[in-house]
Protein backbone atom coordinates (compact mmCIF):
# COMPACT_ATOMS: atom_id res chain seq x y z
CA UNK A 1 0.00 0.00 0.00
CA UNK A 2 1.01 3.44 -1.03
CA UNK A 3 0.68 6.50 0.67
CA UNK A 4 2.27 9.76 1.75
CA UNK A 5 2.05 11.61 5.35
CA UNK A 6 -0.16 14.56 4.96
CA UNK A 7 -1.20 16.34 8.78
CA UNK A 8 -0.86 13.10 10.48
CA UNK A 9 -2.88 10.99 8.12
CA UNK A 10 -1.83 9.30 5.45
CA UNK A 11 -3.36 9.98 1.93
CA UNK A 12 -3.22 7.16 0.05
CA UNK A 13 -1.43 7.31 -4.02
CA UNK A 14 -1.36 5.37 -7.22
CA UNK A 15 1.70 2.34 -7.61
CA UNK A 16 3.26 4.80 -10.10
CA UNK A 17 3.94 7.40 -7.29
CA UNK A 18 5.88 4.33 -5.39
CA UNK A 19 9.53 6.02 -4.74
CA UNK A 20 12.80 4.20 -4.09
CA UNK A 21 15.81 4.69 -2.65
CA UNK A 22 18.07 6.94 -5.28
CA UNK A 23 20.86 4.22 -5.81
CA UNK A 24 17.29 2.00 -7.35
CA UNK A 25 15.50 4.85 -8.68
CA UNK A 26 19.05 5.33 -11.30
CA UNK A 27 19.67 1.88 -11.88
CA UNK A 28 15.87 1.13 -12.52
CA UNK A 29 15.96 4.23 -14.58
CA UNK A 30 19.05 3.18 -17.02
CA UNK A 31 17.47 -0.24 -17.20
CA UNK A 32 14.74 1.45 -19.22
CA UNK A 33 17.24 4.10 -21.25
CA UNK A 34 19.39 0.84 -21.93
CA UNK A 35 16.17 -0.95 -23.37
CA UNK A 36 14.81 1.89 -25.25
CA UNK A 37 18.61 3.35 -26.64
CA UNK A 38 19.17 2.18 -29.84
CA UNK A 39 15.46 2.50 -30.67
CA UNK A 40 15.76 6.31 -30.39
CA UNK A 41 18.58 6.45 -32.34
CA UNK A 42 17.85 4.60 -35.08
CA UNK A 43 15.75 6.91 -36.73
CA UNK A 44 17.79 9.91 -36.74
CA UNK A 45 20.31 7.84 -38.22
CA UNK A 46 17.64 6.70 -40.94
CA UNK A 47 16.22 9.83 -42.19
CA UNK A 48 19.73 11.55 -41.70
CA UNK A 49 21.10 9.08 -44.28
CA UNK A 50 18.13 9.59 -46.75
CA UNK A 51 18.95 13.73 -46.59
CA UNK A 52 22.41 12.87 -47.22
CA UNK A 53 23.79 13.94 -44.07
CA UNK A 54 27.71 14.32 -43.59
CA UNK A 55 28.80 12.94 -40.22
CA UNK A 56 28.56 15.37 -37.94
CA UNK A 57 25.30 16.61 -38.52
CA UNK A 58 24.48 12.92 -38.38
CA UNK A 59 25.97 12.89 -34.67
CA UNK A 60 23.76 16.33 -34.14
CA UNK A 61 20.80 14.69 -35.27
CA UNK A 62 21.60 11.72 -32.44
CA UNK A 63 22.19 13.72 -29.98
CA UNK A 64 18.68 16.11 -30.81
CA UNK A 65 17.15 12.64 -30.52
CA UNK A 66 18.56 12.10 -27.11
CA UNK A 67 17.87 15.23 -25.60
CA UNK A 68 14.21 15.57 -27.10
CA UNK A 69 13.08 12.09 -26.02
CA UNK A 70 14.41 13.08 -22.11
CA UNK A 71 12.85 16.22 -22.25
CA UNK A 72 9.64 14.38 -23.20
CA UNK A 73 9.50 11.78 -20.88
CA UNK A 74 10.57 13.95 -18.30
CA UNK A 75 7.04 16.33 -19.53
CA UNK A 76 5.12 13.09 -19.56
CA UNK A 77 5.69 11.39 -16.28
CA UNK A 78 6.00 14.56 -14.28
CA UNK A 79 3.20 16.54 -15.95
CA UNK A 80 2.99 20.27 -16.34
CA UNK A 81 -0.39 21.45 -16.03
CA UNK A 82 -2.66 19.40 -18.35
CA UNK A 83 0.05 18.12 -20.49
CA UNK A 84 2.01 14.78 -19.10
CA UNK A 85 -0.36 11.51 -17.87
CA UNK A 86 1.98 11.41 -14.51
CA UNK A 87 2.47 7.56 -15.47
CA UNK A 88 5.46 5.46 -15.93
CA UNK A 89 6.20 6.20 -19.99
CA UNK A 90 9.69 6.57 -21.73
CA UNK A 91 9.22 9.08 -24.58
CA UNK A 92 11.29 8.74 -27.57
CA UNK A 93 11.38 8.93 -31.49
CA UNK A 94 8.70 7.62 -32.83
CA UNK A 95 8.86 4.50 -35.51
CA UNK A 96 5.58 5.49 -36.71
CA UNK A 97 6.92 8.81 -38.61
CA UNK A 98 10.34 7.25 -40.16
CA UNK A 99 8.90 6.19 -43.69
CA UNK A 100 6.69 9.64 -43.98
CA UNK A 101 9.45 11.72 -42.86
CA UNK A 102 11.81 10.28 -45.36
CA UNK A 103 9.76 10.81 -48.36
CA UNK A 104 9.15 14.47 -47.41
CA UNK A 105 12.78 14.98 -46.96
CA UNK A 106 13.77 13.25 -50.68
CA UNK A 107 11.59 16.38 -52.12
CA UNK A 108 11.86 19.01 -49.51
CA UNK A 109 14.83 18.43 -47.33
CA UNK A 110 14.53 18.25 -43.63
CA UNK A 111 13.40 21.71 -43.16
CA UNK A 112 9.77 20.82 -45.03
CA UNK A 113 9.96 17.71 -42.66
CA UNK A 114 10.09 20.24 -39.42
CA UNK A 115 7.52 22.57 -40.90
CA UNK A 116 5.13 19.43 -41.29
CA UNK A 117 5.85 18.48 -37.94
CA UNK A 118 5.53 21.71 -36.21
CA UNK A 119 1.64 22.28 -38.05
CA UNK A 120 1.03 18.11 -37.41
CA UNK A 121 2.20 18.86 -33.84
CA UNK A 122 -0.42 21.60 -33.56
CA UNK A 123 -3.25 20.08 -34.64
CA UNK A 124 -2.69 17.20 -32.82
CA UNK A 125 -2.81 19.54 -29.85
CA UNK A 126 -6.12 20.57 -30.91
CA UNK A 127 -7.48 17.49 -31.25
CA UNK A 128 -5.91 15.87 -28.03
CA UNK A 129 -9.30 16.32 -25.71
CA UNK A 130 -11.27 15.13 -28.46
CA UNK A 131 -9.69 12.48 -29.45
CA UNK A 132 -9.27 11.54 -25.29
CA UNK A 133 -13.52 11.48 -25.59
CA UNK A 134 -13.57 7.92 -27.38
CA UNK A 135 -12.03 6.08 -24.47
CA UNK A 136 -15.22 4.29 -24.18
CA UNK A 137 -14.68 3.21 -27.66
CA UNK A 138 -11.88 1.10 -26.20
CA UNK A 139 -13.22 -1.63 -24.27
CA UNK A 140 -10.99 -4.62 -23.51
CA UNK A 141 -11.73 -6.51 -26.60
CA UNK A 142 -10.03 -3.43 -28.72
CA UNK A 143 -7.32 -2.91 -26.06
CA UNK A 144 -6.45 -6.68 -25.71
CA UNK A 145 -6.18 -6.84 -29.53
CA UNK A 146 -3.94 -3.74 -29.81
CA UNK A 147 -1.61 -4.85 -26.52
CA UNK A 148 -1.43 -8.33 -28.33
CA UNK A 149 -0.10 -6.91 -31.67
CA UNK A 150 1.90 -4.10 -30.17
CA UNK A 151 3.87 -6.93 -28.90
CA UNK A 152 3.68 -9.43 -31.79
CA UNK A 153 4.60 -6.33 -34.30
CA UNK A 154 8.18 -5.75 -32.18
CA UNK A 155 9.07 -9.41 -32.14
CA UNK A 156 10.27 -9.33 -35.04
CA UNK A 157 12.74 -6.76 -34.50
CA UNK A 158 13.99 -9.05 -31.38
CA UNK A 159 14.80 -11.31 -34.26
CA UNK A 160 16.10 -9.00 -36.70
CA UNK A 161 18.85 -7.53 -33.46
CA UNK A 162 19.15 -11.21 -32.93
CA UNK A 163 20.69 -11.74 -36.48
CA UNK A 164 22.79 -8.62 -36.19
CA UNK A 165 20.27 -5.84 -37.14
CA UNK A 166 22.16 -4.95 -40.95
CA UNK A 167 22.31 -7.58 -43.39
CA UNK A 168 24.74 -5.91 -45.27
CA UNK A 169 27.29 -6.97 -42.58
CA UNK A 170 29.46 -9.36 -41.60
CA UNK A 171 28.26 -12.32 -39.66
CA UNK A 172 24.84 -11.43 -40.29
CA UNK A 173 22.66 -14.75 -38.81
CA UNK A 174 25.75 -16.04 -37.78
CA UNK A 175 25.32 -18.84 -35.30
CA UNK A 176 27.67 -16.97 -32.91
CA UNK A 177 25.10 -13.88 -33.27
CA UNK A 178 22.35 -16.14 -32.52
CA UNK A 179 24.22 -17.90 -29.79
CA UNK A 180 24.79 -14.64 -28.02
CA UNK A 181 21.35 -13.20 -28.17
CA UNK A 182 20.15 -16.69 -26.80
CA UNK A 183 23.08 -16.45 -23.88
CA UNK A 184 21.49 -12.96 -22.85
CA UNK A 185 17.87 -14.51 -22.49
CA UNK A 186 19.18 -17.36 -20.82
CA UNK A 187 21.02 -15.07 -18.36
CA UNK A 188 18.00 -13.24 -18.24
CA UNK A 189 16.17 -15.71 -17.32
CA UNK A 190 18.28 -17.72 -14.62
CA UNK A 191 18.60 -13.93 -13.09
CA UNK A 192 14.49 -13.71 -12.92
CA UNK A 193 14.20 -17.39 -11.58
CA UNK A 194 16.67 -17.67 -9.33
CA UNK A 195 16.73 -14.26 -7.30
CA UNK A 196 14.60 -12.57 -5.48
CA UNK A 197 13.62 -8.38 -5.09
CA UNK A 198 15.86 -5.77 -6.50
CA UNK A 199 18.04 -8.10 -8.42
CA UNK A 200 15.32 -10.02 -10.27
CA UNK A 201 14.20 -6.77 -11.16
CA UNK A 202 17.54 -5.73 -12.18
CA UNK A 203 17.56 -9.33 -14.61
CA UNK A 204 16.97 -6.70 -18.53
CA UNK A 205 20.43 -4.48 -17.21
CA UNK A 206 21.86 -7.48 -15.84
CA UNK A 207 21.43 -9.57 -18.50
CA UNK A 208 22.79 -6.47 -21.35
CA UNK A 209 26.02 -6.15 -19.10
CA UNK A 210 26.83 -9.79 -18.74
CA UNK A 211 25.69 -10.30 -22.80
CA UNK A 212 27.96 -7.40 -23.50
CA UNK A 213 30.98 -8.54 -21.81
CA UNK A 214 30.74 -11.99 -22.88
CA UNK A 215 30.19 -10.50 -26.58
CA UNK A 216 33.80 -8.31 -26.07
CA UNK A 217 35.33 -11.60 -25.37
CA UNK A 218 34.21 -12.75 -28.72
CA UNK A 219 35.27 -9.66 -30.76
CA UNK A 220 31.91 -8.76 -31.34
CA UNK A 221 31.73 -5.07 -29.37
CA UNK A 222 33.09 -1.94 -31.56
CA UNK A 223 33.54 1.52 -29.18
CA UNK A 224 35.56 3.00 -31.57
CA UNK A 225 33.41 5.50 -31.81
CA UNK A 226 33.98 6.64 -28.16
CA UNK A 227 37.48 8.70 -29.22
CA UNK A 228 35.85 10.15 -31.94
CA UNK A 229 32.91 11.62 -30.32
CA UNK A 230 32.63 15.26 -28.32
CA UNK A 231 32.69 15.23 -24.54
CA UNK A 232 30.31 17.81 -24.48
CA UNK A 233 27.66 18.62 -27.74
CA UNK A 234 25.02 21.68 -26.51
CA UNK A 235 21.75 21.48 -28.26
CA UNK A 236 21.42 23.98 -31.03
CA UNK A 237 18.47 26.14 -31.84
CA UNK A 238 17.17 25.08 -35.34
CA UNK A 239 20.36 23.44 -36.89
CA UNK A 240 18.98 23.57 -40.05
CA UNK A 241 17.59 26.53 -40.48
CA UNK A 242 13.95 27.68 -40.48
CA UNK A 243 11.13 25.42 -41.18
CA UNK A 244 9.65 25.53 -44.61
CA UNK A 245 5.91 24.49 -44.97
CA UNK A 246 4.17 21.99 -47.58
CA UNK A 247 0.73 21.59 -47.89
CA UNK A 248 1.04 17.75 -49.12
CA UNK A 249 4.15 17.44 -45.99
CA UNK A 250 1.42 18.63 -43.79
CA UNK A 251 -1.27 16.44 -44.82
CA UNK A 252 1.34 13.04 -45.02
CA UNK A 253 2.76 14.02 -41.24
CA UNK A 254 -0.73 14.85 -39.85
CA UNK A 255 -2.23 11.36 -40.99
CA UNK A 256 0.67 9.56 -38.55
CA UNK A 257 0.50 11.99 -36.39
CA UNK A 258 -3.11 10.43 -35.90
CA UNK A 259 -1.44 7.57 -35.91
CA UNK A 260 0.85 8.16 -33.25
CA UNK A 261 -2.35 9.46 -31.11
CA UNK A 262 -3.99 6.30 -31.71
CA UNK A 263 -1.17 4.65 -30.29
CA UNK A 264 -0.57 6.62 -27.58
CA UNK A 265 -4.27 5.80 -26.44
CA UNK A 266 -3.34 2.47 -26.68
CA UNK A 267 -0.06 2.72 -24.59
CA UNK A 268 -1.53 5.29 -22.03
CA UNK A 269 -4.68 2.44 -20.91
CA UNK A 270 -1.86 -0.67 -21.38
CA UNK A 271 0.43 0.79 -18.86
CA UNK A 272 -2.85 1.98 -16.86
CA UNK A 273 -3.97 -1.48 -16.79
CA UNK A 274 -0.17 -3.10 -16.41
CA UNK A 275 0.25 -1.27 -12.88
CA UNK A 276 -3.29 -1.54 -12.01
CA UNK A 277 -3.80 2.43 -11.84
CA UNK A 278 -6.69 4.56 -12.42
CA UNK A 279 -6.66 5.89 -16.69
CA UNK A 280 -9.77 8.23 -17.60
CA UNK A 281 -10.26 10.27 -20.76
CA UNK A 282 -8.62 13.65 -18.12
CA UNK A 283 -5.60 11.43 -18.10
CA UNK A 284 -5.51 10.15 -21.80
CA UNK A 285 -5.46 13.64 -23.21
CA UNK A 286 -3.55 14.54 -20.88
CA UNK A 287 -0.63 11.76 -22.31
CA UNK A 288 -1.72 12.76 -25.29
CA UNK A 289 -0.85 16.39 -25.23
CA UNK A 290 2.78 15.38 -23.92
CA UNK A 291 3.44 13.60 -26.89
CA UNK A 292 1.77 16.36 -29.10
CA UNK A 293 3.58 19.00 -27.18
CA UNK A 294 7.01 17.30 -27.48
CA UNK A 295 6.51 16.68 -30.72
CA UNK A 296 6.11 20.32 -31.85
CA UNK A 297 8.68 21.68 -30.39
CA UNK A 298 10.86 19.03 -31.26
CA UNK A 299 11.92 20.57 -34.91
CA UNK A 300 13.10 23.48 -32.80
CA UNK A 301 16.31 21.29 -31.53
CA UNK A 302 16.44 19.15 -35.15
CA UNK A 303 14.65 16.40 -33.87
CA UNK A 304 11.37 14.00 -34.44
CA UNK A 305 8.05 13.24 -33.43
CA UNK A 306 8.14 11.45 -29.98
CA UNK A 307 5.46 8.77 -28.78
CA UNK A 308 5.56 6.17 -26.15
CA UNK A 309 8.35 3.37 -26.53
CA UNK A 310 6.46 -0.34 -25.96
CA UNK A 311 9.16 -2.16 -25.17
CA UNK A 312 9.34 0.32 -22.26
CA UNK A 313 6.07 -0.98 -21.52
CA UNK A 314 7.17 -4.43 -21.74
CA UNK A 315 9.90 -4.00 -19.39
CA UNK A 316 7.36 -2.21 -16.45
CA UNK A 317 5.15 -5.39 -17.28
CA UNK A 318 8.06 -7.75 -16.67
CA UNK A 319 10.01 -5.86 -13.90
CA UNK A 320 7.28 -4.65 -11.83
CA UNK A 321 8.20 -1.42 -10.80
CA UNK A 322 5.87 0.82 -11.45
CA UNK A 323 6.68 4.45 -10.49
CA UNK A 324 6.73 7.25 -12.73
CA UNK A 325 9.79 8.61 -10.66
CA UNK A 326 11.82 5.61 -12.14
CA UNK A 327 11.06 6.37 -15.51
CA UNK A 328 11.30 10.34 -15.18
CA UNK A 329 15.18 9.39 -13.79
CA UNK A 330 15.70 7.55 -17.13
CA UNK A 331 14.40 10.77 -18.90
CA UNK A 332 16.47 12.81 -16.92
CA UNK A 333 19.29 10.58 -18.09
CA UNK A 334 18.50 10.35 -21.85
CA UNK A 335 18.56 14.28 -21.29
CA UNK A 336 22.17 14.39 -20.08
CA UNK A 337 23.23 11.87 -22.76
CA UNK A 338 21.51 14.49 -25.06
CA UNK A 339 24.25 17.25 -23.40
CA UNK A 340 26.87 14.08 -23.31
CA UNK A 341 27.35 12.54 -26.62
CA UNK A 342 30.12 10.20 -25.40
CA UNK A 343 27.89 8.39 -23.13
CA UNK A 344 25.74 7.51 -26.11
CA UNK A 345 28.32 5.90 -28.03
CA UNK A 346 29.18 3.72 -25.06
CA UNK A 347 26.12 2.47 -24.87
CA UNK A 348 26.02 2.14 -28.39
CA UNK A 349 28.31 -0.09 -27.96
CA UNK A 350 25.61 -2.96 -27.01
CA UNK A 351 25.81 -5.58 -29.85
CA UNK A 352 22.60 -6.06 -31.58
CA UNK A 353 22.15 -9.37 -30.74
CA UNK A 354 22.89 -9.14 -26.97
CA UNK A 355 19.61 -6.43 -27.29
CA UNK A 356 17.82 -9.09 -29.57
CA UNK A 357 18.23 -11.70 -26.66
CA UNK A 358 16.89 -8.96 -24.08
CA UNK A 359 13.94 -7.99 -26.88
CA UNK A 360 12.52 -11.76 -27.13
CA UNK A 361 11.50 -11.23 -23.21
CA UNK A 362 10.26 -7.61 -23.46
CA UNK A 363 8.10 -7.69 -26.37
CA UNK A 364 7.04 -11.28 -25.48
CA UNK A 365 6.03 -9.63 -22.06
CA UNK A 366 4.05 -7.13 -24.32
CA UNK A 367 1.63 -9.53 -26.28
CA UNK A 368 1.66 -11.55 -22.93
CA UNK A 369 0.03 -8.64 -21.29
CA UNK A 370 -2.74 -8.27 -24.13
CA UNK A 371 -3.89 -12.31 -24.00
CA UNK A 372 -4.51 -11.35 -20.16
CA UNK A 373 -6.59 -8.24 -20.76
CA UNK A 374 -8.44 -10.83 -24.03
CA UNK A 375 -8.90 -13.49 -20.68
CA UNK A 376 -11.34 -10.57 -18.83
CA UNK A 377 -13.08 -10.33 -22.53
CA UNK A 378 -16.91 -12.36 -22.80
CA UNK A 379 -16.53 -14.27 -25.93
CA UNK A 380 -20.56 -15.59 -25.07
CA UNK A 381 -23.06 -15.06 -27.75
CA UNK A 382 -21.65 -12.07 -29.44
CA UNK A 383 -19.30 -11.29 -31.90
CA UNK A 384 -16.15 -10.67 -30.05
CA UNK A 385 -14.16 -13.40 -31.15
CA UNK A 386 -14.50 -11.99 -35.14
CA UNK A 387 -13.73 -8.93 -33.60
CA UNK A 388 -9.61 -9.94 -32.19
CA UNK A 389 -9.76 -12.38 -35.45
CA UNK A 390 -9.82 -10.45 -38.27
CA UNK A 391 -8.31 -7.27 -36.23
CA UNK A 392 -5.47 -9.71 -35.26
CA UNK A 393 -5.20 -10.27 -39.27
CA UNK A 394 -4.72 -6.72 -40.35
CA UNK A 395 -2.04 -6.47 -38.12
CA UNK A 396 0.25 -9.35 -38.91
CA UNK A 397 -0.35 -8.19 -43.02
CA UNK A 398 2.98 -5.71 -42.83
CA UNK A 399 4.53 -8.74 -40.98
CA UNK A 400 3.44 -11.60 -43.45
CA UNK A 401 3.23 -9.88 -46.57
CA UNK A 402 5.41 -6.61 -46.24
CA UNK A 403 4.20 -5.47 -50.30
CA UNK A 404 0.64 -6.03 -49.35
CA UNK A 405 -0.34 -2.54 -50.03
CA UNK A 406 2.47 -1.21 -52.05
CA UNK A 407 -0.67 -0.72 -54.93
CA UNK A 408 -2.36 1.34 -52.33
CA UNK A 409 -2.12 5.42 -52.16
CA UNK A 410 0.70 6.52 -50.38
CA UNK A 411 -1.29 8.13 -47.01
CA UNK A 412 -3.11 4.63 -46.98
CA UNK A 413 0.13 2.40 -47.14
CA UNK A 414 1.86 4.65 -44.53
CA UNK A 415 -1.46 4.36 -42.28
CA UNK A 416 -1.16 0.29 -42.87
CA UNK A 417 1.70 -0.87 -42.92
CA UNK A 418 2.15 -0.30 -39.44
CA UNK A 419 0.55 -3.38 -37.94
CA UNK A 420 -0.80 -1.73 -34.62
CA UNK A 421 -2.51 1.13 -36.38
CA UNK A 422 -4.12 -1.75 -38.47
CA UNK A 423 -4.70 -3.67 -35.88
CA UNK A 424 -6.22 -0.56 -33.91
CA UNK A 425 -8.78 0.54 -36.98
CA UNK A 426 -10.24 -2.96 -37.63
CA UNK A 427 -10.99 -3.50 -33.87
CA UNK A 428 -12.34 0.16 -32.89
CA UNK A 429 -14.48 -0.21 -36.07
CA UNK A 430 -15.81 -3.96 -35.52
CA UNK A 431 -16.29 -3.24 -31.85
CA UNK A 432 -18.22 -0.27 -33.12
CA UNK A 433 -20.09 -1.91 -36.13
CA UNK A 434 -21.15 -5.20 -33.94
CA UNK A 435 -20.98 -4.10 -29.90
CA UNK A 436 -22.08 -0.50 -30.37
CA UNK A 437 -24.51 -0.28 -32.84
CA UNK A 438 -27.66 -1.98 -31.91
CA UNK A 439 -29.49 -2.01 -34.85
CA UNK A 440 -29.71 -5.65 -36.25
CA UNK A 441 -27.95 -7.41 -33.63
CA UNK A 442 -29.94 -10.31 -32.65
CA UNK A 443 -28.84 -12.78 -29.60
CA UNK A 444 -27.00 -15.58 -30.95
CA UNK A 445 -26.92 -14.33 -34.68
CA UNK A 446 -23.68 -15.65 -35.44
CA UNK A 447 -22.61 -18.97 -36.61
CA UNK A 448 -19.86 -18.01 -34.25
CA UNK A 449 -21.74 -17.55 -31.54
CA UNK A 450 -23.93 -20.86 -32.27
CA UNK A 451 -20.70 -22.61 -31.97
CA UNK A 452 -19.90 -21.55 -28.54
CA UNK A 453 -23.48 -22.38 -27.90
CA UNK A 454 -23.04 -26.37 -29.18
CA UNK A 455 -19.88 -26.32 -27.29
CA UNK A 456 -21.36 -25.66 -23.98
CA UNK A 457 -24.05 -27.73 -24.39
CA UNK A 458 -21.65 -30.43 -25.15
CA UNK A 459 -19.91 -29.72 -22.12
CA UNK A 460 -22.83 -29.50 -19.72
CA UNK A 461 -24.07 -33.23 -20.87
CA UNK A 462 -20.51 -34.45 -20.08
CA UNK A 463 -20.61 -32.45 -16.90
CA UNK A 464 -22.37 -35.71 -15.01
CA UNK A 465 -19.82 -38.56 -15.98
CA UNK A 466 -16.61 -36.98 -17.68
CA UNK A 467 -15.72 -33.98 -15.83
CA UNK A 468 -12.05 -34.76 -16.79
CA UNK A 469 -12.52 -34.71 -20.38
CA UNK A 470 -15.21 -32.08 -20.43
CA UNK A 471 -11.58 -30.46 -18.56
CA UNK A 472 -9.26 -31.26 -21.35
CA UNK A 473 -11.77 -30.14 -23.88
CA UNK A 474 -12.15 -26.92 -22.10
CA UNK A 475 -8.46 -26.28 -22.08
């Protein structure tokens, strides 16, 4: 039980306002910045290669990254007002925006990419309280679904860091690459089963250390980059220069921005329901406008749109420790790296397979977290079950069939291809179309429904002389 003195009495708290001692509150915190890292940079380094970026302003886009994604995390776990949802979420640059941004910046350079962003940032703004309204549009057969295939959707990036992340180099699926990210989970996982309290906690950062330092022993770590990096790299003030403005920019970056805010629905009521906390539509926009707000001023430093890092998610899910104050200290941290570039190329240093073998158990953790939520879902006489089917379907397309809608307009294949948004459309719409809308439902309609029916009618005969097999058929 939580709680804080106030007058003599104690007034009780959420779990994410749980505080630790400092020496926890840092190490829990880098546990999350060492999840999250080489998800934030990664795409700086993308669209800075697509603009044809010379090094440094390469390493100035990194470092942008770094310092935006603290500042935003700091925003939303601390809150300032009505911006921030005060609950345990690393910020950082979003995935969602990579593809958009660099087509924009193969016909407009980077600067049309900020100007989009700045107006995309805006309106999301606008719409944040709005959009914040629909919560009860998200009952737990739509949030289930999403939580299932936000974690299904970054499994294969577990395996892709497993392999070695580039297949352009060396020892790309090499069995030693595989062997190491499969080392890391196993260390992971002897650390979770075999300790107790702060150091089973501790299993994701133990498990990178230990993976690291058995992957320098193989030859596999490069910090090279370490003496070639700054000590010290200030943000700048528009490195770029001033924003230009595009209508068709505008439009492309305002569709994922909507994107991003259905997401960041998503991840605001997955966390809620992770740490068992209280999430109503005050506190959705409320996460929302952090993201929107961090997102607009972003361009201002020469970064990206920020959203809510899943894995990050994962992690709370899998760790258990649930306060906000952890996850502000790993802002606070990706901040200072943001001032520090030379800290961010040591922990660059991770292999990607060391992170593959600590991804498998964080994004596992993710779609583990969703099939509980689909457990609290009635599947009885209704339509619920065509619902997480076919929903579950347009979000593996972009996994299965990565061309699927390459024939498709541009703002519709950047909307789809990202399995959660998919994922997130078909289920808000079918829950909408068949639990919402009353006209023609009828009470056992559904061949699907009629087969649950037959099922447990089945079962109830064998209730009398074969409870264990009316058991195994249940199961």
């Amino acid at each position: 039980m939580f709680g804080v003195k106030l007058q003599g009495r104690v007034r009780h708290t959420g779990p994410e306002d749980e505080r630790y001692s400092v020496g926890k509150t840092i190490a829990y915190g880098a546990q999350h910045i060492l999840t999250m890292y080489g998800g934030v940079i990664a795409p700086p380094l993308i669209v800075g290669g697509a603009a044809g970026l010379s090094g440094p302003d390469m390493a100035l886009l990194v470092t942008a990254g770094l310092f935006v994604s603290g500042v935003a995390t700091l925003l939303q776990t601390l809150g300032l007002g009505p911006v921030g949802s005060k609950l345990p979420i690393v910020q950082g640059i979003s995935f969602a925006t990579v593809s958009t941004m660099v087509t924009i910046s193969h016909s407009g350079g980077l600067r049309s990419v900020y100007g989009a962003i700045i107006v995309a940032g805006l309106i999301g703004l606008v719409l944040s309280t709005f959009v914040a309204k629909l919560i009860r549009y998200f009952p737990a057969v739509v949030t289930g679904t999403i939580i299932t295939m936000i974690g299904l959707s970054l499994l294969p990036v577990a395996f892709t860091w497993a392999l070695g992340n580039d297949p352009h180099r060396a020892g790309y699926g090499s069995m030693s690459n595989i062997g190491l990210a499969g080392l890391t989970l196993l260390i992971i996982l002897v650390v979770s089963r075999l300790f107790q309290g702060a150091i089973s906690r501790l299993s994701i950062l133990i498990g990178l250390i230990a993976g690291t330092a058995i992957a320098a022993l193989m030859g596999k770590t490069d910090f090279s980059a370490v003496g070639q990096t700054k000590v010290i790299a200030l943000p700048s003030i528009l490195p770029f220069g001033s924003p230009t403005y595009d209508i068709g920019a505008i439009v492309s970056m305002t569709i994922v921005v909507l994107v991003i805010m259905t997401e960041t629905v998503a991840d605001v009521i997955t966390i809620g329901e992770i740490i068992e906390t209280k999430v109503d539509t005050r506190r959705v926009a409320a996460g929302i406008r952090a993201d929107m707000a961090a997102s607009t001023v972003a361009p201002l430093f020469g970064s990206f749109p920020c959203s809510a890092f899943a894995q990050n998610i994962g992690l709370v899910a899998l760790t258990g420790i649930k306060s906000r104050f952890v996850v502000a200290t790993g802002g606070g941290i990706l901040l200072l790296l943001g001032f520090f570039p030379i800290f961010g190329a040591v922990v660059a240093g991770i292999p990607y397979p060391v992170l593959g073998g600590a991804g498998v158990v964080l994004f596992g953790t993710v779609a583990a977290s969703g099939i509980r939520s689909l457990a609290r879902v009635q599947f009885h006489d209704n339509l619920n079950m065509v619902i997480v089917a076919v929903a579950m379907a347009f979000g593996l397309i972009p996994i299965a069939a990565p061309t699927f809608w390459d024939a498709f307009p541009q703002w519709f294949a950047t909307i789809m291809n990202a399995g959660i948004t998919g994922t997130a459309i078909a289920a808000i719409l079918l829950n909408l179309l068949f639990n919402e809308l009353r006209i023609g439902n009828r009470s056992g309609a559904s061949v699907f429904a009629a087969a649950d029916d037959e099922r447990d009618a089945v079962l109830g005969v064998m209730e009398g002389g074969g409870d264990r097999l009316a058991d195994e058929i249940r199961d």
